[in-house]
N, C-alpha and C. Protein backbone atom coordinates (compact mmCIF):
# COMPACT_ATOMS: atom_id res chain seq x y z
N UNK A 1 0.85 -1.17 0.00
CA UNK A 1 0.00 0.00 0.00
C UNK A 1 0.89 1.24 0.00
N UNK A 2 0.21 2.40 -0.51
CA UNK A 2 1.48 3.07 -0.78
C UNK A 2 1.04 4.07 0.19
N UNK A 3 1.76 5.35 0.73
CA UNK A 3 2.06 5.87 1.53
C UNK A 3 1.30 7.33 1.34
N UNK A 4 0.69 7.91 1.89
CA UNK A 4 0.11 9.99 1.75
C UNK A 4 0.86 10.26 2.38
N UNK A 5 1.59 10.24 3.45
CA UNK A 5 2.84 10.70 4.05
C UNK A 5 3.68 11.59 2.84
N UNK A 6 4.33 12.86 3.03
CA UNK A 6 5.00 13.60 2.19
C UNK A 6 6.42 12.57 1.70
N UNK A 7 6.34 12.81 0.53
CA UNK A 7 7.92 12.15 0.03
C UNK A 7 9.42 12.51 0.64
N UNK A 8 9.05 13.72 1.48
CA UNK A 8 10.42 14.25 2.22
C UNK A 8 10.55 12.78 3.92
N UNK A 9 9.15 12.96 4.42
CA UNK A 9 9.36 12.02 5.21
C UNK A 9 9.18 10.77 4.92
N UNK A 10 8.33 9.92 3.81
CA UNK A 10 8.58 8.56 3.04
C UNK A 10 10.59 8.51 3.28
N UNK A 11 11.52 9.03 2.89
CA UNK A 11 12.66 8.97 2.65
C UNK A 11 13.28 9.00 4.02
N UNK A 12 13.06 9.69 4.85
CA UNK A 12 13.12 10.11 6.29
C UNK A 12 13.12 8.65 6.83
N UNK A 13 11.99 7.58 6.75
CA UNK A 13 11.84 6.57 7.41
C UNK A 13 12.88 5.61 6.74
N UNK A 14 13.17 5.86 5.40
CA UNK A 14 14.07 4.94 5.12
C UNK A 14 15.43 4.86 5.21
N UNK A 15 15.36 5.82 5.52
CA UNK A 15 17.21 6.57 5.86
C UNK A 15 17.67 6.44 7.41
N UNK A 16 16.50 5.97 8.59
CA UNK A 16 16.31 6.11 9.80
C UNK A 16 17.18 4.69 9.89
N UNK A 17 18.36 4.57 11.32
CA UNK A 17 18.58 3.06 11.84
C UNK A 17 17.74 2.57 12.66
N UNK A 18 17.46 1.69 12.47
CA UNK A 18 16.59 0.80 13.28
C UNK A 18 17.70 -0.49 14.08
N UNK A 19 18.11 -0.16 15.08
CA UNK A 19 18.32 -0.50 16.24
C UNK A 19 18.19 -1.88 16.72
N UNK A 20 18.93 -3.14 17.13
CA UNK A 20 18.61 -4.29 17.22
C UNK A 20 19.41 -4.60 18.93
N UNK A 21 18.86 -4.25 20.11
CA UNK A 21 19.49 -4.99 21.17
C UNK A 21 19.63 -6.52 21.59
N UNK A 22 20.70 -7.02 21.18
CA UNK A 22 20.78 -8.73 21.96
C UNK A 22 20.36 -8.49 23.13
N UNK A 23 20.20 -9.86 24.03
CA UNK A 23 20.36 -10.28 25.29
C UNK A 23 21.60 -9.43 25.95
N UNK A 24 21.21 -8.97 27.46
CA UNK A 24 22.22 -8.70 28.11
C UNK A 24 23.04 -7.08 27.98
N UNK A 25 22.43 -6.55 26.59
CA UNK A 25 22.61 -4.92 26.64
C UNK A 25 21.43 -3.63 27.15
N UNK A 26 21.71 -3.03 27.92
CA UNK A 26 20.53 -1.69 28.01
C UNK A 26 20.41 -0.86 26.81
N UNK A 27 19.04 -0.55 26.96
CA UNK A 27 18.59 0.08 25.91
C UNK A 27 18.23 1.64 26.47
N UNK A 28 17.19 2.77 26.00
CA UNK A 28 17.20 4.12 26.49
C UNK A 28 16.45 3.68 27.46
N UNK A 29 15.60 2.73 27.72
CA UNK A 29 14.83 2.62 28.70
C UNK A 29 15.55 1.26 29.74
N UNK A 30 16.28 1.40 30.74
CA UNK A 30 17.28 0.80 31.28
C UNK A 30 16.37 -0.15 31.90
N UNK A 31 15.46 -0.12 32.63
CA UNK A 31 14.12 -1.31 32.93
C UNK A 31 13.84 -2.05 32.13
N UNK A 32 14.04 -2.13 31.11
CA UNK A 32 12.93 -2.98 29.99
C UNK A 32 14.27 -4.25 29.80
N UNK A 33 13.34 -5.52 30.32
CA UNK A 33 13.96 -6.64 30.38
C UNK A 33 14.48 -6.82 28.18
N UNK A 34 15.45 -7.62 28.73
CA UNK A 34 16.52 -7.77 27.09
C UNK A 34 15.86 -8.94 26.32
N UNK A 35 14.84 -9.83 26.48
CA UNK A 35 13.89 -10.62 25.63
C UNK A 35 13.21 -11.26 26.73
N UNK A 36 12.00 -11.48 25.83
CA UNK A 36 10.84 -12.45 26.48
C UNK A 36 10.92 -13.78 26.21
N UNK A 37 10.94 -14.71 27.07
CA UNK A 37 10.81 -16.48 26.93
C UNK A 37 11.81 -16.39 25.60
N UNK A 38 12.54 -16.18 25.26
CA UNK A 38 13.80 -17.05 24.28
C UNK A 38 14.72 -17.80 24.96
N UNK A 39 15.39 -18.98 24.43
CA UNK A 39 16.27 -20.25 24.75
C UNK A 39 17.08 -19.63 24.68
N UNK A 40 18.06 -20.23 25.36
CA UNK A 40 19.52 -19.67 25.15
C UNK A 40 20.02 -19.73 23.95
N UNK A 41 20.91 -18.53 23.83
CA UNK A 41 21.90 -18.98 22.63
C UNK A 41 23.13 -19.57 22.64
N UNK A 42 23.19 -20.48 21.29
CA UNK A 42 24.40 -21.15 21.54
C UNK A 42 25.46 -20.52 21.07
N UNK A 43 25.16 -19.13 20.24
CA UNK A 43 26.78 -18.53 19.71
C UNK A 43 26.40 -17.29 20.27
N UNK A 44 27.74 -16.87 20.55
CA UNK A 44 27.50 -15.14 21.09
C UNK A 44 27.26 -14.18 19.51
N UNK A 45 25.97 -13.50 20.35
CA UNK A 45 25.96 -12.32 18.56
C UNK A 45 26.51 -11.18 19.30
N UNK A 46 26.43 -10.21 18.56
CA UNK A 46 27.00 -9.00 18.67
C UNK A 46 25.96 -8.09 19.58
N UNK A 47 26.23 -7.16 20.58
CA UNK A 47 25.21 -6.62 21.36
C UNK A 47 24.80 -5.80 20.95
N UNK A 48 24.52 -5.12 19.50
CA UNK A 48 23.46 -4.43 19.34
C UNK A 48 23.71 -4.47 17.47
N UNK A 49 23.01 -4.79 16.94
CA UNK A 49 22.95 -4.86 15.33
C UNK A 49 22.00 -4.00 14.15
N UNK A 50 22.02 -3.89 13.34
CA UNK A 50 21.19 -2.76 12.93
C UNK A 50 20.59 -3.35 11.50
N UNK A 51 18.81 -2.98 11.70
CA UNK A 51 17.88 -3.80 10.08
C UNK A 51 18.53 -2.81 9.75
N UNK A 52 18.58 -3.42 8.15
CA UNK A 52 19.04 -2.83 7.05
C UNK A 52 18.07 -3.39 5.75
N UNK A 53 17.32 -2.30 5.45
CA UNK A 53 16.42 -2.06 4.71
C UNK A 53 16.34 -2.81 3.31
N UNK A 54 15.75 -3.84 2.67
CA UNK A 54 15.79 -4.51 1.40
C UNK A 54 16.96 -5.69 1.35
N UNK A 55 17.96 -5.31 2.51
CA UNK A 55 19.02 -6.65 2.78
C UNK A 55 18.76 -7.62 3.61
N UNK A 56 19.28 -9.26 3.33
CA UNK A 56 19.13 -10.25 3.93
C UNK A 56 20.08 -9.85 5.45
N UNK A 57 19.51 -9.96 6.64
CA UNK A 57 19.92 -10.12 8.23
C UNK A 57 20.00 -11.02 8.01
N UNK A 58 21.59 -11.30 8.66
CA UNK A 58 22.10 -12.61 9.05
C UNK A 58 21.66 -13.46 10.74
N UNK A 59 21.23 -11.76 11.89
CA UNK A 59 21.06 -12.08 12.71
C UNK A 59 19.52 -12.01 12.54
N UNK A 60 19.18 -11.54 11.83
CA UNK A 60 17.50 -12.36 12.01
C UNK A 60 17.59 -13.72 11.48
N UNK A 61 17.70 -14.10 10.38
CA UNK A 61 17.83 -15.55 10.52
C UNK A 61 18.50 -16.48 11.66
N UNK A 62 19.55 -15.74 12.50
CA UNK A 62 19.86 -16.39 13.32
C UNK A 62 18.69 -16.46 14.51
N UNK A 63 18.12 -15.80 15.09
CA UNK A 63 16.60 -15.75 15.75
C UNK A 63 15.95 -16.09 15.20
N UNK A 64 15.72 -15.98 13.87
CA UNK A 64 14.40 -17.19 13.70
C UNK A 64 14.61 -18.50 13.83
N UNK A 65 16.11 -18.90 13.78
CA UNK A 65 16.11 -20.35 13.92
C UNK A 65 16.02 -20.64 15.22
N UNK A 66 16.24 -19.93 16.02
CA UNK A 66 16.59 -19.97 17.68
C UNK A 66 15.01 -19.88 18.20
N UNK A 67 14.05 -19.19 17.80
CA UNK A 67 13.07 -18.87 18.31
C UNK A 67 11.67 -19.59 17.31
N UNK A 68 12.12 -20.39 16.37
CA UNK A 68 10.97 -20.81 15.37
C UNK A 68 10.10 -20.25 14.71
N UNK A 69 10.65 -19.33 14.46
CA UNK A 69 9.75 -18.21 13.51
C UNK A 69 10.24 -18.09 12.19
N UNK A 70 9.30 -17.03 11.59
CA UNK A 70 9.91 -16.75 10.05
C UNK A 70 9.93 -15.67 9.67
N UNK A 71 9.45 -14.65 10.56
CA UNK A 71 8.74 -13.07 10.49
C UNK A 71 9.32 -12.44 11.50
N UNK A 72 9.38 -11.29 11.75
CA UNK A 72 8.94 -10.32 12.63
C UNK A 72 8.78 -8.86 12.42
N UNK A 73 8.44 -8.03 13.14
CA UNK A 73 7.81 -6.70 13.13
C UNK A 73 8.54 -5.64 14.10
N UNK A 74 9.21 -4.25 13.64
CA UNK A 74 9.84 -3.85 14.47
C UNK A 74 9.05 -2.50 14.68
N UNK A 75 8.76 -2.61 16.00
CA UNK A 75 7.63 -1.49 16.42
C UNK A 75 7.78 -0.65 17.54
N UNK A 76 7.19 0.42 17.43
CA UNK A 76 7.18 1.59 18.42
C UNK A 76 6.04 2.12 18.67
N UNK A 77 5.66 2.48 19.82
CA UNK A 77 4.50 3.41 20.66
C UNK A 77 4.71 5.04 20.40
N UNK A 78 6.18 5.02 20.44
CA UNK A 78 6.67 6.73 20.68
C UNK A 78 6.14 7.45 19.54
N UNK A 79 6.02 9.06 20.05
CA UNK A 79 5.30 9.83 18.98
C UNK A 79 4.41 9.50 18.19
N UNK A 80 3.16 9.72 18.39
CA UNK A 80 1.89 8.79 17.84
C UNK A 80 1.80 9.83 16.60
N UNK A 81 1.57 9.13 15.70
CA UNK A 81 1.27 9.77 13.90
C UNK A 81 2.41 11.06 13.75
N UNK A 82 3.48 10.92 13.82
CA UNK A 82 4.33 12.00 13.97
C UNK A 82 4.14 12.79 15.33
N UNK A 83 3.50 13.23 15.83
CA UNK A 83 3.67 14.09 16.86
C UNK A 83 4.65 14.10 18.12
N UNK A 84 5.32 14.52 18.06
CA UNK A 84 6.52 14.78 18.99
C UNK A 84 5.73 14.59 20.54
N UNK A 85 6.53 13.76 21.44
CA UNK A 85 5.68 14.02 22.97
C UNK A 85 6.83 13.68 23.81
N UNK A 86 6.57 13.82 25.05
CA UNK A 86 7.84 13.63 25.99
C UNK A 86 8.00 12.66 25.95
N UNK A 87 9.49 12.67 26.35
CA UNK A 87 10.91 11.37 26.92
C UNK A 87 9.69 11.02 28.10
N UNK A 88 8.64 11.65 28.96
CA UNK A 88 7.96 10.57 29.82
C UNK A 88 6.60 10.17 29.54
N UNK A 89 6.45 10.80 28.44
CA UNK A 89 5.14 9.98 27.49
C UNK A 89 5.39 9.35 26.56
N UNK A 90 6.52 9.18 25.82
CA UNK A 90 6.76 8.37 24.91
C UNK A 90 7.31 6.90 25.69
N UNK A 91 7.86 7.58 27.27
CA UNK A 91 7.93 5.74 28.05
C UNK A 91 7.11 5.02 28.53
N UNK A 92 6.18 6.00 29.06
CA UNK A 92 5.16 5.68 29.37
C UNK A 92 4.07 4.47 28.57
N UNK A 93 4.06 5.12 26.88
CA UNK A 93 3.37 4.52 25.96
C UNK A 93 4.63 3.33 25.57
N UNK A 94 5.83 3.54 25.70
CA UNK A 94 6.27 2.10 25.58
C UNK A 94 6.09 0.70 26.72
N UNK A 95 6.13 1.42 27.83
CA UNK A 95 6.09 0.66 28.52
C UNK A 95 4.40 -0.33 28.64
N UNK A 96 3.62 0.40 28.59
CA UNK A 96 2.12 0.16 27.78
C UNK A 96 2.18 -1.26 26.73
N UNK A 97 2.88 -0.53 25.73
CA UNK A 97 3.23 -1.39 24.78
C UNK A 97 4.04 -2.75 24.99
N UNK A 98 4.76 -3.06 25.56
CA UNK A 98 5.76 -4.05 26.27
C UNK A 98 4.95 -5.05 27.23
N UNK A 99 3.86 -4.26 27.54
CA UNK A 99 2.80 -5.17 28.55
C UNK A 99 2.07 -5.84 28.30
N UNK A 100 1.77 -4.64 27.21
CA UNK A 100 0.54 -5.72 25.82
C UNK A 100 0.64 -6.80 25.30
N UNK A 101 1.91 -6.78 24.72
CA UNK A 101 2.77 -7.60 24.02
C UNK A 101 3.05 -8.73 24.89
N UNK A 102 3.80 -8.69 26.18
CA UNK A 102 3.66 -9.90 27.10
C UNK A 102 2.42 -10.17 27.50
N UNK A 103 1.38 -9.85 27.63
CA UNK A 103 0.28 -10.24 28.09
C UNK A 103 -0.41 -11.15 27.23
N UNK A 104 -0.16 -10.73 25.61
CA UNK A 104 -0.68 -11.33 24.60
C UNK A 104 0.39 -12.60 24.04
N UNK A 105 1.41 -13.21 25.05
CA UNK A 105 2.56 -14.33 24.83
C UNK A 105 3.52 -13.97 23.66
N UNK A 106 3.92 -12.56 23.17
CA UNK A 106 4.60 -11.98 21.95
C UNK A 106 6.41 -12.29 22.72
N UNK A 107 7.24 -12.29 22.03
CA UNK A 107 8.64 -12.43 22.34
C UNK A 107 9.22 -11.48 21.90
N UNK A 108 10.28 -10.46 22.41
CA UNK A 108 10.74 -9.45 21.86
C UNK A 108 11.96 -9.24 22.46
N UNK A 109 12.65 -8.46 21.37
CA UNK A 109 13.90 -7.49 21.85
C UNK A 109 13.50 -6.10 21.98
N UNK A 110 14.70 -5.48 22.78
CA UNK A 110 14.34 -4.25 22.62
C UNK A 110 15.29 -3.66 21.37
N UNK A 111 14.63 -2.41 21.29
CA UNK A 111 14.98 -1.43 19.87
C UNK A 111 15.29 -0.10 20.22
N UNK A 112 16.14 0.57 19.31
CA UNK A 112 16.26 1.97 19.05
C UNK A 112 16.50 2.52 17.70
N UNK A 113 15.04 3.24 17.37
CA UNK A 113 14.75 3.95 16.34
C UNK A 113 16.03 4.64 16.17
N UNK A 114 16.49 5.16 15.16
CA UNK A 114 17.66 6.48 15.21
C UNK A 114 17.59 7.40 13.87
N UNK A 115 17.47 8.39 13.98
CA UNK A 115 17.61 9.56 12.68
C UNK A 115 18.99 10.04 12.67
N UNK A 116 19.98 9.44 11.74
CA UNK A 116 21.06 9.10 11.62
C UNK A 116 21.42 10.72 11.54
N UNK A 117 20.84 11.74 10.89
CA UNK A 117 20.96 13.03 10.59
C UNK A 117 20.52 14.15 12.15
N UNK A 118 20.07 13.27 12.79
CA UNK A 118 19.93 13.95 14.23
C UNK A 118 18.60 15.05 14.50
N UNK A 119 17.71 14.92 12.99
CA UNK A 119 16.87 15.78 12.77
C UNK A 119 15.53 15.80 13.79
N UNK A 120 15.15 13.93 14.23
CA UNK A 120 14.45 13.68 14.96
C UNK A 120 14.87 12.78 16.38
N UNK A 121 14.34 12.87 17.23
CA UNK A 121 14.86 12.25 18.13
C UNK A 121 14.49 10.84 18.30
N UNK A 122 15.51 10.55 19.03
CA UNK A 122 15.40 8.58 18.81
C UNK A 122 14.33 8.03 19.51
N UNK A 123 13.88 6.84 18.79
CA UNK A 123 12.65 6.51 19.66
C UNK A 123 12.44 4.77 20.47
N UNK A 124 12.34 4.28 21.31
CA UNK A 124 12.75 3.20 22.20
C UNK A 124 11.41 2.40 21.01
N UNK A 125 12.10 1.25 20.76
CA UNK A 125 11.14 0.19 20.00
C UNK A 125 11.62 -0.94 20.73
N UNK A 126 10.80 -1.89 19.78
CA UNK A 126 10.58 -3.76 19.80
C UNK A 126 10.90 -3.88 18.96
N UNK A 127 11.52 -5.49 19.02
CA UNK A 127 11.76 -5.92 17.34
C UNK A 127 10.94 -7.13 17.94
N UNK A 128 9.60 -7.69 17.57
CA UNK A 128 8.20 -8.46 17.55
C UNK A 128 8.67 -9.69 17.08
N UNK A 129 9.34 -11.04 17.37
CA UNK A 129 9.32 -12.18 16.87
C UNK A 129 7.97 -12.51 16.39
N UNK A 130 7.56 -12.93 15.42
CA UNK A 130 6.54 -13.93 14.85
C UNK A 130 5.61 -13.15 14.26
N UNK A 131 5.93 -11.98 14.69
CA UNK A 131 4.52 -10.85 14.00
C UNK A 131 4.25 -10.82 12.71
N UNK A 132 3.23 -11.53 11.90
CA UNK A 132 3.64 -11.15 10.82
C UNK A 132 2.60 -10.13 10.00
N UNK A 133 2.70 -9.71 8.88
CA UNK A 133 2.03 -8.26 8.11
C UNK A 133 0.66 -8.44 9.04
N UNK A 134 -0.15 -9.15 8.94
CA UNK A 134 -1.95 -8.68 9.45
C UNK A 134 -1.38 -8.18 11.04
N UNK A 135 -1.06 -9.01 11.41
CA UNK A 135 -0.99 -8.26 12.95
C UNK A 135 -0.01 -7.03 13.17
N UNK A 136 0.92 -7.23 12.06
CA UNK A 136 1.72 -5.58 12.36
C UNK A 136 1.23 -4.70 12.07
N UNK A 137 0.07 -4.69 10.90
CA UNK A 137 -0.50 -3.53 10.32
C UNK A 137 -1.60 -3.54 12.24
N UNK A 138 -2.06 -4.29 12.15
CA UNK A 138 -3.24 -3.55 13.72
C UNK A 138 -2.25 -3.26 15.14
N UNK A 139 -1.39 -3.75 14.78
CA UNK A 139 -0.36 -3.29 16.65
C UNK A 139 -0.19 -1.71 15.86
N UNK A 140 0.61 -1.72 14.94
CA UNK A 140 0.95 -0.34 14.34
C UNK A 140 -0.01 0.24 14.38
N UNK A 141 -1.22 0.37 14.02
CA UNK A 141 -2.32 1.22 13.91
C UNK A 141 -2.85 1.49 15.53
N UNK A 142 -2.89 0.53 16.12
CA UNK A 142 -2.94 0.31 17.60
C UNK A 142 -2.51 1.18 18.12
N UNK A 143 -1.15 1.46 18.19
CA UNK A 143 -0.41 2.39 18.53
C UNK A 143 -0.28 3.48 17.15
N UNK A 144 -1.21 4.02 16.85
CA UNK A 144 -1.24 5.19 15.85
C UNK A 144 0.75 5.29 14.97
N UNK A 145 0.78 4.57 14.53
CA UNK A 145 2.55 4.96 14.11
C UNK A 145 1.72 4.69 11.96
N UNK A 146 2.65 5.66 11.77
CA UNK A 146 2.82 5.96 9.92
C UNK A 146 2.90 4.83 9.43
N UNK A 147 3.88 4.25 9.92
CA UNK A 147 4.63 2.93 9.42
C UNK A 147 5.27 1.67 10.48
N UNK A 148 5.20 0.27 10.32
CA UNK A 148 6.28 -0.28 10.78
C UNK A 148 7.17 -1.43 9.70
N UNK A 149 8.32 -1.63 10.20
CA UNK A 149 9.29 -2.12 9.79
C UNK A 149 8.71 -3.47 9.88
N UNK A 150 8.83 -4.20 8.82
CA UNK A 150 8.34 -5.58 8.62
C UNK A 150 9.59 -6.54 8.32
N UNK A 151 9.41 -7.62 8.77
CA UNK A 151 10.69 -8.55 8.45
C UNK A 151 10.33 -10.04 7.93
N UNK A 152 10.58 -10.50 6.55
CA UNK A 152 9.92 -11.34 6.22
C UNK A 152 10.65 -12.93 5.96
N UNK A 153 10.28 -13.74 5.71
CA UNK A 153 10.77 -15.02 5.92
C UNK A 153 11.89 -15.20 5.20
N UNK A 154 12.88 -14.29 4.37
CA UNK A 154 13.72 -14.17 3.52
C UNK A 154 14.71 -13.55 4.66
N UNK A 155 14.46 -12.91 5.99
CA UNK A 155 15.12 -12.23 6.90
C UNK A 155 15.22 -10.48 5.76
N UNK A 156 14.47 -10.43 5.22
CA UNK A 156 14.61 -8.69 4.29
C UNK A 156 13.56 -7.79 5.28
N UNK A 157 14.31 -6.64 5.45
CA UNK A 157 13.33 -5.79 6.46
C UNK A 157 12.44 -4.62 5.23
N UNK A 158 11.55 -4.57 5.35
CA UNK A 158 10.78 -3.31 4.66
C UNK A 158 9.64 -2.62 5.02
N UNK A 159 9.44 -1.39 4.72
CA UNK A 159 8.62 -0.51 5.74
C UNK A 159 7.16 -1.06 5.19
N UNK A 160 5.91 -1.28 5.95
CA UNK A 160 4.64 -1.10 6.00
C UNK A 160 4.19 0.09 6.03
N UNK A 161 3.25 0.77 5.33
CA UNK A 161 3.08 2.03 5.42
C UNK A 161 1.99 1.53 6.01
N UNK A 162 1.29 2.50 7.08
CA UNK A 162 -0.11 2.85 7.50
C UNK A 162 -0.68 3.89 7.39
N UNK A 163 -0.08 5.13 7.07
CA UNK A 163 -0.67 6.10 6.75
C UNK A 163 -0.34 6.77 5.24
């Protein structure tokens, strides 16, 4: 589906790092446990890795094999439909989000959005084991966000537009 979002910010989201915390690193939000119900791993990955947009992840395939999946969804609460809101409402709504998600048996890492150009400020995400497009498009909409980052059984990350 294609995007009404202006073409200055369509490009904006694609130019953005999207943030991958392993096990065992803090993220902006220093509370937020480092995954839900995952097995141990048997090789050490790197403590923080970054989707890269239209390319095969080596460490998502390595989690999907670890965790039995084929998908996932990398999502955020912060700043609902663009709108800028505080460092204690944007934790607030993550932390919201993180509850949901365990409540509903979801497995996750934590994330950090980043605007590599410094234009917008970074925003605390999930990267969603198992999520795949129908349910990312309603968590995303759920949480009012433009877009989320989709990750598909090929391990290729690409944006979902919602707005």
């Amino acid at each position: 589906m294609p995007s009404s979002l202006p073409a200055e910010l369509q490009t904006a989201y694609g130019k953005a790092w999207y943030w991958v915390d392993a096990p065992g690193r803090q993220t902006a939000a220093a509370s937020v446990p480092d995954i839900e119900s995952a097995p141990a791993q048997p090789a050490p990955q790197p403590p923080r890795w970054r989707l890269q947009l239209g390319l095969p992840q080596p460490h998502l395939q390595f989690y999907y094999q670890q965790l039995g999946v084929n998908c996932a969804c990398y999502l955020t609460a912060c700043n609902p439909l663009g709108q800028l809101l505080s460092e204690t409402d944007n934790a607030a709504r993550m932390q919201q989000l993180r509850s949901e998600l365990r409540a509903e048996g979801w497995t996750f890492h934590p994330g950090f959005g980043q605007d590599p150009e410094q234009q917008w400020p970074g925003e605390d995400s999930v990267l969603v084991w198992g999520m795949d497009i129908s349910s990312a498009r309603s968590w995303g909409q759920r949480w009012q966000q433009n877009a989320v980052l989709i990750c598909d059984a090929e391990a290729k990350a690409s944006l979902l537009w919602l707005r």
